[in-house]
Protein backbone atom coordinates (compact mmCIF):
# COMPACT_ATOMS: atom_id res chain seq x y z
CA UNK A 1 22.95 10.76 2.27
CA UNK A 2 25.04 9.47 -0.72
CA UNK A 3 23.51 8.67 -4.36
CA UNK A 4 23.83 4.87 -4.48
CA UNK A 5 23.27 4.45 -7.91
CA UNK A 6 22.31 6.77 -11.11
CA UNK A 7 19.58 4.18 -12.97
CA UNK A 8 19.50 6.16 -16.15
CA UNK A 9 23.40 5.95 -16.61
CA UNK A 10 23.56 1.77 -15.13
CA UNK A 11 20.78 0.66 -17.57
CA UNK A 12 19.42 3.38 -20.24
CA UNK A 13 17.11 0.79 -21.94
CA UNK A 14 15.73 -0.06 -18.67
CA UNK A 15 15.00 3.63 -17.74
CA UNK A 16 14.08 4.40 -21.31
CA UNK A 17 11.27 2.18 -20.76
CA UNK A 18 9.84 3.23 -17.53
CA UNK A 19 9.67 6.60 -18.76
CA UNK A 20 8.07 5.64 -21.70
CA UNK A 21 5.33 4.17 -19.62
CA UNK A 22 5.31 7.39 -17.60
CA UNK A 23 4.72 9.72 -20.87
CA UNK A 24 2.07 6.91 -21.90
CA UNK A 25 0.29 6.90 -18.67
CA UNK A 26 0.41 10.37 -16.96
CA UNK A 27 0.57 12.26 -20.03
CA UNK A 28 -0.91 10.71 -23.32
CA UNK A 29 -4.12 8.49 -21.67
CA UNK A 30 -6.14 10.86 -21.06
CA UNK A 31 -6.12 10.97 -17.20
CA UNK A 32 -7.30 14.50 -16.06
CA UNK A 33 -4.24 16.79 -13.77
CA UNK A 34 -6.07 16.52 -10.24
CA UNK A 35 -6.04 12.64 -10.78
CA UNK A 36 -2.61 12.47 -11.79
CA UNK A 37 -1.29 14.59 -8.85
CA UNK A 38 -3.25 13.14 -6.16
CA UNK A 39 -1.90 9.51 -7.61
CA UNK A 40 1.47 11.04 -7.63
CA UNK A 41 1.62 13.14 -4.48
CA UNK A 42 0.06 10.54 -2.54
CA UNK A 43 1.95 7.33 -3.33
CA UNK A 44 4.98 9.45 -2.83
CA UNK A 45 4.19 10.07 0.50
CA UNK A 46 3.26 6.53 1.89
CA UNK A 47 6.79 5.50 0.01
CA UNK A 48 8.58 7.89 1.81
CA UNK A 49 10.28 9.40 -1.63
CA UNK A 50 11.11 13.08 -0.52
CA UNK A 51 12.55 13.25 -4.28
CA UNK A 52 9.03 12.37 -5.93
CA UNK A 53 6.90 14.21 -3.28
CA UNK A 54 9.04 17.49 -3.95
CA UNK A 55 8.64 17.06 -7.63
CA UNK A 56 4.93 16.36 -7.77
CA UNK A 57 3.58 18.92 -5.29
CA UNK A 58 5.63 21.31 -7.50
CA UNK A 59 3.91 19.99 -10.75
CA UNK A 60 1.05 20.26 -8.96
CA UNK A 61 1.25 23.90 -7.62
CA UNK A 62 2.38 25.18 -11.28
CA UNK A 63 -0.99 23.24 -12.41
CA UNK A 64 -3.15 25.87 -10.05
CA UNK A 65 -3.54 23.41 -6.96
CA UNK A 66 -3.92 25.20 -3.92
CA UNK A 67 -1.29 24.66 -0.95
CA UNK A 68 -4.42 23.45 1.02
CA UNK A 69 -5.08 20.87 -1.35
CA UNK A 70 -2.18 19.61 -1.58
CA UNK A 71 -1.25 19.78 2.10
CA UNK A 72 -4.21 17.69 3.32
CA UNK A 73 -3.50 15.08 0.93
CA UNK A 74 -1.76 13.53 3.65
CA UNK A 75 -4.64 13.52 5.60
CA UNK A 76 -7.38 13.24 3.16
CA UNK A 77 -9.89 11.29 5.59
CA UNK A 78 -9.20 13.91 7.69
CA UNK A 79 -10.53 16.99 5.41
CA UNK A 80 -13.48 18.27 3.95
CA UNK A 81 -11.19 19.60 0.90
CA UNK A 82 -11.53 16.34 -1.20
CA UNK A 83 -14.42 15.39 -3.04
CA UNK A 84 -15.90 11.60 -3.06
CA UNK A 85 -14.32 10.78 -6.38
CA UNK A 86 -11.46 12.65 -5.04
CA UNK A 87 -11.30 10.67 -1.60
CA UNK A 88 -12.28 6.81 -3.57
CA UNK A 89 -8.89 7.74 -6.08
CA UNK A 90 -7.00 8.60 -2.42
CA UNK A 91 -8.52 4.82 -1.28
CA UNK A 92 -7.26 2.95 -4.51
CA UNK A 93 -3.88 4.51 -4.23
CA UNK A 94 -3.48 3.45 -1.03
CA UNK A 95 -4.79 0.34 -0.91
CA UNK A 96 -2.37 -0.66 -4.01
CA UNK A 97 0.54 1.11 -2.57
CA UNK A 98 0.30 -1.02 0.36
CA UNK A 99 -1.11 -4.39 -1.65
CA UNK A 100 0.13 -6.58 1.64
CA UNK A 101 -2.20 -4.85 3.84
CA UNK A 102 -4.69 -4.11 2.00
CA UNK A 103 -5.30 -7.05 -0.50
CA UNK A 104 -6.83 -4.70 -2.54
CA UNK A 105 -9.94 -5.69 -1.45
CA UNK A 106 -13.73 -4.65 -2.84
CA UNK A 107 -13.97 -2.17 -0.07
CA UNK A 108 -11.25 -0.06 -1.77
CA UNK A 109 -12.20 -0.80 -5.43
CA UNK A 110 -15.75 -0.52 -5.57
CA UNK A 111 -15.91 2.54 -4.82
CA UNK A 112 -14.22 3.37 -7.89
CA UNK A 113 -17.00 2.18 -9.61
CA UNK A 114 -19.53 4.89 -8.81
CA UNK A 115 -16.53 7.79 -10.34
CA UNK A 116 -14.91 6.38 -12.98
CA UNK A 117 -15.67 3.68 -15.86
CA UNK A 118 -13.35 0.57 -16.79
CA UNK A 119 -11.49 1.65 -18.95
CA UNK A 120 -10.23 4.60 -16.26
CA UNK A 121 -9.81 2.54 -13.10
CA UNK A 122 -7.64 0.47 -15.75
CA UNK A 123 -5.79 3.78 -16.31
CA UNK A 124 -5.57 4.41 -12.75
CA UNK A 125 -4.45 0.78 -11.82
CA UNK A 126 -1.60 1.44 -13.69
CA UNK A 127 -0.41 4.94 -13.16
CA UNK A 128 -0.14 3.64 -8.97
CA UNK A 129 2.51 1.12 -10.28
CA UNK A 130 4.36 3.36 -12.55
CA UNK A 131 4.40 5.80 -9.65
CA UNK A 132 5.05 3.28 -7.37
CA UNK A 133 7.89 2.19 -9.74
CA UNK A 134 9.63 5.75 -9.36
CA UNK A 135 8.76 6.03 -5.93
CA UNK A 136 11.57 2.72 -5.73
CA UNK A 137 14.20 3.41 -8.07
CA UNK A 138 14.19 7.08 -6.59
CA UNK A 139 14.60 5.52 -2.69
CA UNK A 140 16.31 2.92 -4.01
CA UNK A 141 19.13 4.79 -5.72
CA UNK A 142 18.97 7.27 -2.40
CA UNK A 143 18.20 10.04 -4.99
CA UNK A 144 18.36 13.65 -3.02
CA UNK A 145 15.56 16.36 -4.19
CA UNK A 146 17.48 19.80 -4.53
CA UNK A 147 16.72 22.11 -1.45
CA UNK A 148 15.18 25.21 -2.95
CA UNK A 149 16.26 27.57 0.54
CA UNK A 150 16.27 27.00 4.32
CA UNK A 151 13.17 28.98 5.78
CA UNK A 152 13.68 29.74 9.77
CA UNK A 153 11.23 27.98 11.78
């Protein structure tokens, strides 16, 4: 697969300001690691962005996440591993990754409510677009995630 197009170097004040919103919302609001991971990892993987999944489950490993953890993120209603606030995060995340389908109807948000206060579903709300934005320039531009080695099956 060949890089379609390098964002950063087409439009630098464009990319500039997505990753400005990135430092602002996964780094500087406050949002705890497990929350930005699972946000991350998860999106990533209903986008199909091998780039982004690669990345985060790497950020998330050098955080202390454990390989379960992260490989039953995939399927979290599935698994005992995730916690309720854990599993209503996994719910918002999905239901605004897929907005068509889901509508993001009160059967995704209100759990939410019972986990985290206003002003961090507003937090959360946000970080699923900015993922969500990656998650499309990175398909988008057909951006490749280095292979780290080949292990035989």
């Amino acid at each position: 697969m060949e890089p379609r197009l390098n964002i950063a170097k087409a439009a630098p004040e464009t990319y500039q300001m997505v990753a400005a919103l990135d430092r602002h919302i996964f780094s500087e609001s406050g949002l705890d690691k497990g929350t930005v991971h699972l946000i991350k990892i998860r999106a990533s993987q209903i986008n199909g962005c091998a780039y982004c999944v690669d990345m985060h489950v790497k950020h998330a490993r050098r955080d202390g996440f454990g390989e379960q953890w992260m490989h039953m993120i995939s399927a979290w209603r599935e698994s005992p591993v995730f916690t309720e606030k854990e599993r209503a995060l996994l719910a918002w995340t999905e239901a605004l990754t897929l907005l068509p389908e889901s509508r993001a109807d009160d059967v995704y948000f209100e759990p939410l409510r019972k986990h985290f206060s206003d002003a961090e579903i507003a937090k959360i709300t946000v970080a699923i677009g900015t993922i969500n934005v990656w998650n499309r320039i990175a398909v988008g531009s057909r951006t490749e995630h280095a292979v780290d080695r080949r292990e035989a099956a």
